[in-house]
N, C-alpha and C. Protein backbone atom coordinates (compact mmCIF):
# COMPACT_ATOMS: atom_id res chain seq x y z
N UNK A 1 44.38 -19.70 27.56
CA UNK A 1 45.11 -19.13 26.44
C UNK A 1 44.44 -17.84 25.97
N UNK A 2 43.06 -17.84 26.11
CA UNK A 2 42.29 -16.70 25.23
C UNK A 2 42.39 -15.99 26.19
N UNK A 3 42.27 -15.68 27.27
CA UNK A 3 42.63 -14.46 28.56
C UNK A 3 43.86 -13.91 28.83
N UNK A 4 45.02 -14.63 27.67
CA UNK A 4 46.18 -13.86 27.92
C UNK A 4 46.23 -12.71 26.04
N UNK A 5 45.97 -13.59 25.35
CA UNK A 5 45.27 -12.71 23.90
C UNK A 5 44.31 -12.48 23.70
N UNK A 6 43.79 -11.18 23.89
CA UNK A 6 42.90 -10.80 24.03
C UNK A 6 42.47 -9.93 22.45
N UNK A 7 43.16 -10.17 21.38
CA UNK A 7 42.66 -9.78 20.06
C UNK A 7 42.51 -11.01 19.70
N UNK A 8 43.19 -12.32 19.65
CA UNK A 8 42.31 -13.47 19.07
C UNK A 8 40.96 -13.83 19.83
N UNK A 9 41.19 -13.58 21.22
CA UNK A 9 39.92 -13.47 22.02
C UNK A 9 38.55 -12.90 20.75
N UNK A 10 39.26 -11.29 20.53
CA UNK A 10 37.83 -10.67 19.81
C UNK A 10 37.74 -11.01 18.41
N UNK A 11 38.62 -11.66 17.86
CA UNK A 11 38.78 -11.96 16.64
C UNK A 11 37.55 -13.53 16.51
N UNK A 12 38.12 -14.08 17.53
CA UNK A 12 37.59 -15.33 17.46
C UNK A 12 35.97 -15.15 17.24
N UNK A 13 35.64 -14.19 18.62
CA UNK A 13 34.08 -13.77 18.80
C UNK A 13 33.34 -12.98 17.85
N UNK A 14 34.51 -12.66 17.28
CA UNK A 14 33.63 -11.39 15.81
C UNK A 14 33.24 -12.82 14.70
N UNK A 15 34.03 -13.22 14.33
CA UNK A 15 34.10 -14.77 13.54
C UNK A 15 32.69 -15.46 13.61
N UNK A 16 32.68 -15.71 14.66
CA UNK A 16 31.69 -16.36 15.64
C UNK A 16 29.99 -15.91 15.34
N UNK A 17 29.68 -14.53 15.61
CA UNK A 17 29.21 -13.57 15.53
C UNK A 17 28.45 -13.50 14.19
N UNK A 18 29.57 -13.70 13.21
CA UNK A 18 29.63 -13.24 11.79
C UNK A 18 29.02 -14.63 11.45
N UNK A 19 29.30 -15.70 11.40
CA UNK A 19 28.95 -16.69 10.92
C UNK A 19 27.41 -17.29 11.21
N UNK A 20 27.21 -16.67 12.48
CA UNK A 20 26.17 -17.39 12.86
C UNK A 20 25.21 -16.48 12.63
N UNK A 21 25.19 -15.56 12.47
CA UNK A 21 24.38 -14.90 11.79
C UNK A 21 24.03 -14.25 10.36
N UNK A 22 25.25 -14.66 9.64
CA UNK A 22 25.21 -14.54 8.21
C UNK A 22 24.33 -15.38 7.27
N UNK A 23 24.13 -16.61 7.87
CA UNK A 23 23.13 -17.66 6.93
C UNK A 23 21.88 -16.95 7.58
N UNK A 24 20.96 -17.41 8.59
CA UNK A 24 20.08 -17.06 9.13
C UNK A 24 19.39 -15.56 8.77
N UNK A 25 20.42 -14.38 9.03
CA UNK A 25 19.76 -12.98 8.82
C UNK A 25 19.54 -12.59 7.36
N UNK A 26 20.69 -13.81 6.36
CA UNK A 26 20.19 -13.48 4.97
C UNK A 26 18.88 -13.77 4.62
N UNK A 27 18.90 -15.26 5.13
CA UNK A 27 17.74 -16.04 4.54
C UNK A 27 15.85 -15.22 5.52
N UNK A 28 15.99 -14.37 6.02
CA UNK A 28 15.16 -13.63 6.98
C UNK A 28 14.72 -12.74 6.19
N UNK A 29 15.57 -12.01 5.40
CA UNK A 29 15.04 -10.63 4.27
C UNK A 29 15.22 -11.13 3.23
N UNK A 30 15.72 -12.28 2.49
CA UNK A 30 15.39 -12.41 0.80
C UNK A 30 14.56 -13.72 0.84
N UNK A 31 14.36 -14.54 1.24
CA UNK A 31 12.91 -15.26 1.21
C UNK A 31 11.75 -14.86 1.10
N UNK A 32 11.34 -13.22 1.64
CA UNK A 32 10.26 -12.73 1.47
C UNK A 32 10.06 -12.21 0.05
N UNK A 33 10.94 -11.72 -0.14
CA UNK A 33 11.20 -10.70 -1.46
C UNK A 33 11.11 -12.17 -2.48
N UNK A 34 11.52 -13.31 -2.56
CA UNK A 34 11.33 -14.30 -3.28
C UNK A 34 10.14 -15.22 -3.64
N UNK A 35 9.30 -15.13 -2.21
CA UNK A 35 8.25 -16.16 -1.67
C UNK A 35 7.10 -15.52 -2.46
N UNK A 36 6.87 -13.70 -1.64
CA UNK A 36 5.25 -13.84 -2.16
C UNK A 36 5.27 -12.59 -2.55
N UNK A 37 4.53 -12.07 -3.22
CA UNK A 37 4.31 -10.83 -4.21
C UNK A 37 4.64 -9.63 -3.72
N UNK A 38 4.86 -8.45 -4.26
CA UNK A 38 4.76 -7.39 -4.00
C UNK A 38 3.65 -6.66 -3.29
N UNK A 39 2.43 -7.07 -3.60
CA UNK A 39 1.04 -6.49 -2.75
C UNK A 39 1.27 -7.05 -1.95
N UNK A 40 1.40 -8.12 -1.12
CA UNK A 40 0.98 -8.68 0.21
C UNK A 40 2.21 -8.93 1.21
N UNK A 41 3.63 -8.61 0.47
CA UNK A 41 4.82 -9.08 0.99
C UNK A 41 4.82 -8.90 2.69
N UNK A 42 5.18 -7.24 2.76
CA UNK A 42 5.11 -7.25 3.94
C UNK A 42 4.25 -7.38 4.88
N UNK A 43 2.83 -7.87 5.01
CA UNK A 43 1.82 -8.10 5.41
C UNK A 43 2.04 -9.56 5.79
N UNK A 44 2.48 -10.68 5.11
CA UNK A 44 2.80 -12.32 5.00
C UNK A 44 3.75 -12.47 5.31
N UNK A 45 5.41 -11.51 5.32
CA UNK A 45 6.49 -11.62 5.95
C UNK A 45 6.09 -11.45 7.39
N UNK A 46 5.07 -10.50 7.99
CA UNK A 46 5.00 -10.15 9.21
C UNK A 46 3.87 -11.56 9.86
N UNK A 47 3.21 -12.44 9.37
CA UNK A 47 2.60 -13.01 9.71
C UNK A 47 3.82 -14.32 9.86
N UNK A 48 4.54 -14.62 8.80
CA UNK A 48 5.87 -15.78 8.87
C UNK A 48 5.99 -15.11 10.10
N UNK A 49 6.54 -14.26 10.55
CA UNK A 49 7.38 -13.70 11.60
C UNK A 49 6.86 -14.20 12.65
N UNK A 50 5.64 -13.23 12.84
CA UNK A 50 5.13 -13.81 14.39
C UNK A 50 4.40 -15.38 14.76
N UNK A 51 4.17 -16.36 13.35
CA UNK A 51 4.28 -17.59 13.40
C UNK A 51 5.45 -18.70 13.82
N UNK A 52 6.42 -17.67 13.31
CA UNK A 52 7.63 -18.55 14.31
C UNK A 52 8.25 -18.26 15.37
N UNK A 53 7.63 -17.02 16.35
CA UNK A 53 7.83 -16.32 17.55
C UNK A 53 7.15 -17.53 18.18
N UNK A 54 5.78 -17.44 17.40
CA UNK A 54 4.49 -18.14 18.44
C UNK A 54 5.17 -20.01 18.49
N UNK A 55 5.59 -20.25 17.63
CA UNK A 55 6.05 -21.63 17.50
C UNK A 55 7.05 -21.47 18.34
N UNK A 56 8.21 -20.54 18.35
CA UNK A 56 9.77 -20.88 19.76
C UNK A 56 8.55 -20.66 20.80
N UNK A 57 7.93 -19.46 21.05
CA UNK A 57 7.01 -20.08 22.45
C UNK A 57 6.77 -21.20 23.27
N UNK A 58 5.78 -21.69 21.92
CA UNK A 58 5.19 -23.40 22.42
C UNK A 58 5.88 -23.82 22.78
N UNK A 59 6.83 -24.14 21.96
CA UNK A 59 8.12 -25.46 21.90
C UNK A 59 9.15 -25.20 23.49
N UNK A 60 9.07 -24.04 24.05
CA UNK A 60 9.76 -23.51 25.02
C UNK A 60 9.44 -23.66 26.08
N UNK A 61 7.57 -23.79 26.48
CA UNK A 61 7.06 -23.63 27.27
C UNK A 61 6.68 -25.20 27.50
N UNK A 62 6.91 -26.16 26.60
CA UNK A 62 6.45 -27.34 26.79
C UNK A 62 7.65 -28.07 26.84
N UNK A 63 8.80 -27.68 26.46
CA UNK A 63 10.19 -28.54 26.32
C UNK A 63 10.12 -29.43 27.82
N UNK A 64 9.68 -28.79 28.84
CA UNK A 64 9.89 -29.47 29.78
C UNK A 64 9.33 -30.22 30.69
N UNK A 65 7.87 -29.91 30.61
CA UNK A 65 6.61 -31.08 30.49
C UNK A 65 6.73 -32.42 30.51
N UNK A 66 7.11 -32.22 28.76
CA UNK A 66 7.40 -32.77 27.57
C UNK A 66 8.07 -33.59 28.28
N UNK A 67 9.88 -33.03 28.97
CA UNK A 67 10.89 -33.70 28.82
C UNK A 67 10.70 -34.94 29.94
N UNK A 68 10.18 -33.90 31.01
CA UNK A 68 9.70 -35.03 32.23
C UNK A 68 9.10 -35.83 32.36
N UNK A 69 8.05 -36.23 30.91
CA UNK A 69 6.99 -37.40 31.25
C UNK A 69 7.60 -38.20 30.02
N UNK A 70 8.25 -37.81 29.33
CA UNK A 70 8.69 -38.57 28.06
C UNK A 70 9.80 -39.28 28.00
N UNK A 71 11.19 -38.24 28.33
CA UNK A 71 12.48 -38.28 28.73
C UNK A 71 13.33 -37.37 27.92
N UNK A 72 14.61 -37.10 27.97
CA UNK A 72 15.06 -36.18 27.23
C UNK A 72 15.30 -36.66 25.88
N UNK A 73 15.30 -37.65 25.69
CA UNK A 73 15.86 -38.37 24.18
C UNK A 73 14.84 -38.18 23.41
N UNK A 74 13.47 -38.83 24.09
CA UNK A 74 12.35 -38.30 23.20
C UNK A 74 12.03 -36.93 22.77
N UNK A 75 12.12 -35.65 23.78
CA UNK A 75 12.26 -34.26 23.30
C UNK A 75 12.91 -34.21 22.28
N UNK A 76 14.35 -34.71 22.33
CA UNK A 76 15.42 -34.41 21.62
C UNK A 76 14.77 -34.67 20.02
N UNK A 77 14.63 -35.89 20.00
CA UNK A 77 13.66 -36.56 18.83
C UNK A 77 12.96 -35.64 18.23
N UNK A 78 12.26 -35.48 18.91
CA UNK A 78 10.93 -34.60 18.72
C UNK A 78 11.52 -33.26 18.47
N UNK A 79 12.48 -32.49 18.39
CA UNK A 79 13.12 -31.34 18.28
C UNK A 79 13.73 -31.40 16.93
N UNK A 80 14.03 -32.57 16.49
CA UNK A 80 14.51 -32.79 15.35
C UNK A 80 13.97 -32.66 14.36
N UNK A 81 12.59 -33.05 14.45
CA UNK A 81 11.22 -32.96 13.07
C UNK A 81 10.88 -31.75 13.38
């Protein structure tokens, strides 16, 4: 159906687009401005930052370790907390 309309096609994907990044990219720039002071903001925003780079890392590089000696349900589990 979506390969013969090709504006609900982009409509759908702009939607899409929009949503999934509207919670997430807000909560990315006003948590800082909320969390910690003016002297140290961007200094502690940039440390949040690359603390949760370094955390998708781990979690990325071990998902499958993980998944093979454990099973996938347990990952899954474990993905949850």
């Amino acid at each position: 159906v979506l390969t013969q309309h090709h504006s609900l096609l982009v409509i759908l994907y702009g939607s899409t687009f929009f949503f999934s990044n509207y919670g997430p990219n807000t909560t990315t720039f006003m948590l800082p401005s909320l969390t910690f002071s003016p002297e140290c903001r961007s200094t502690l925003n940039g440390i949040s930052a690359a603390s949760g780079k370094a955390g998708a890392l781990i979690g990325s590089i071990m998902f499958e370790p993980v998944a093979r000696k454990y099973g996938d349900g347990t990952v899954m589990l474990l993905c949850a907390f």
